[in-house]
Protein backbone atom coordinates (compact mmCIF):
# COMPACT_ATOMS: atom_id res chain seq x y z
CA UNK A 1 42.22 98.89 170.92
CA UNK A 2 44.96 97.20 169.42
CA UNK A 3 45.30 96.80 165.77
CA UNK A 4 46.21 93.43 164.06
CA UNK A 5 47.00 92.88 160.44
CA UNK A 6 45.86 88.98 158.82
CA UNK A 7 48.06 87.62 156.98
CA UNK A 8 45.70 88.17 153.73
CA UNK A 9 45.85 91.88 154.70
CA UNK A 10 49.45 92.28 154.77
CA UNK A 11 49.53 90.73 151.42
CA UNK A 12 47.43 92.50 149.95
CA UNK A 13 49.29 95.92 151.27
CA UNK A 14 52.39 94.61 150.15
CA UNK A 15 51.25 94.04 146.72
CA UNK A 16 49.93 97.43 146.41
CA UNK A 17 53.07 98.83 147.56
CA UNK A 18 55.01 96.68 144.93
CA UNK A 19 52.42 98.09 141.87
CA UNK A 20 52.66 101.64 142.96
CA UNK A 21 56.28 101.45 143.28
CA UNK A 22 56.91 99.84 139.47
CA UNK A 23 54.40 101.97 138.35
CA UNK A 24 54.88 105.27 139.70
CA UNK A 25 57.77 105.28 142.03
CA UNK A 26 58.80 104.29 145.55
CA UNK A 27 57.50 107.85 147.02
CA UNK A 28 54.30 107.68 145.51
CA UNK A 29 53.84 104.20 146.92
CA UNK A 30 54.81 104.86 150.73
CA UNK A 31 52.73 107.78 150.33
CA UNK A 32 49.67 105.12 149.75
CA UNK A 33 50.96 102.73 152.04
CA UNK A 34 50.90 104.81 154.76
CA UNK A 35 47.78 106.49 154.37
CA UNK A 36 46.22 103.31 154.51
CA UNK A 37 48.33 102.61 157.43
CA UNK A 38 47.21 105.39 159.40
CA UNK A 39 43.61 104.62 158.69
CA UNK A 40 44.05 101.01 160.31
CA UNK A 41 46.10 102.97 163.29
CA UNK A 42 42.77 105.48 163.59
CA UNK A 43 40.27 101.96 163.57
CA UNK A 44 42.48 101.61 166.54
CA UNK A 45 41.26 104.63 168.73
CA UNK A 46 37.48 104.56 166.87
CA UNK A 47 36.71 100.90 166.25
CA UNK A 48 33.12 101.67 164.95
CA UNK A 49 34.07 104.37 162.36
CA UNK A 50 33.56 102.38 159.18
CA UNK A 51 30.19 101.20 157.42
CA UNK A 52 29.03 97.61 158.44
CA UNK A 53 29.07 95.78 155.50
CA UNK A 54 25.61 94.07 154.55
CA UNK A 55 25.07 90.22 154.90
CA UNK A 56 28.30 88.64 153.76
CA UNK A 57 27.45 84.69 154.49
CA UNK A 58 29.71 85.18 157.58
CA UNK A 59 29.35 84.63 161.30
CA UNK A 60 31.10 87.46 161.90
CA UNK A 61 30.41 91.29 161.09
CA UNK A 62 32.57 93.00 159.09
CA UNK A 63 32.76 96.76 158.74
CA UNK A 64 34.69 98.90 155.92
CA UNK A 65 36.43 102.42 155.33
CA UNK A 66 38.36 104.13 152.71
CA UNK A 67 41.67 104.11 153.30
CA UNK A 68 42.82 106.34 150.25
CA UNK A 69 41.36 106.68 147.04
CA UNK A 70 39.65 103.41 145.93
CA UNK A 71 41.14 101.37 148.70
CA UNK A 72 39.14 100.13 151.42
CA UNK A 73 40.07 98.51 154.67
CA UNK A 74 37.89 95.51 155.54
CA UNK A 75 37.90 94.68 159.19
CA UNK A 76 36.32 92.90 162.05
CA UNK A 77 36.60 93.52 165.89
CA UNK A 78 35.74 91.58 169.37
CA UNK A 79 37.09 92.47 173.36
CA UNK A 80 41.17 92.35 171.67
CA UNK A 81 41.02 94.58 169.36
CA UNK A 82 40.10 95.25 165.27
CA UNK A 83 41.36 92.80 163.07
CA UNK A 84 42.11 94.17 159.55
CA UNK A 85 41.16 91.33 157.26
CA UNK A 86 42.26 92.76 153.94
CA UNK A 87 42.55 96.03 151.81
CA UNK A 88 40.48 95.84 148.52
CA UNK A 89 40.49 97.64 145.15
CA UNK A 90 37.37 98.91 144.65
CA UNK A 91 37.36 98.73 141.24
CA UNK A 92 37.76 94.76 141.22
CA UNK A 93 35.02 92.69 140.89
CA UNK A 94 32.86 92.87 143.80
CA UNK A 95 31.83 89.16 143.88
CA UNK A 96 35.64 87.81 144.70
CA UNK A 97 35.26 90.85 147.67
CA UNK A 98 32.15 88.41 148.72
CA UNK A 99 33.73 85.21 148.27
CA UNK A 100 36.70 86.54 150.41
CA UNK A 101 34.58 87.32 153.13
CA UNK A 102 32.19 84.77 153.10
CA UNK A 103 35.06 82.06 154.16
């Protein structure tokens, strides 16, 4: 399956990219972006690896994986392919996670 990145998603990598790399340099960063790059690429090949996540207020079922560390990879998928809807902190509050994915 094909792999596609929402726009919320990319944000969200690119901001952790931008922390990482003020905080602790630009090879520790790419080291986290791409691990949680290659995780998306592996959703790819095994669309049903992550957890479904419980009753979100959404019509559509979402599923979730570490990516690296405490970041997880939200993501949805239908016939086209898996649809990476954003990458979370998991130390953040866990009601903005269910706002997010209830809209």
């Amino acid at each position: 399956m094909v792999v596609y990145w929402e726009s919320e998603a990319l944000d969200n990598l690119k901001d952790i990219f931008l922390y990482h790399r003020k905080n602790a340099g630009t090879r520790i960063a790419r080291k986290i972006r791409d691990e949680i790059k290659l995780t998306a690429d592996k959703l790819g090949r095994f669309p049903s690896l992550g957890m479904i996540v419980e009753e979100t207020g959404s019509h559509i079922t979402y599923r979730s994986i570490l990516a690296y560390k405490h970041y997880k990879l939200y993501y949805h998928t239908n016939n086209t392919g898996v649809f990476i809807s954003a990458v979370w902190d998991t130390r953040q509050d866990p009601l903005k996670l269910e706002q997010f994915l209830e809209q």
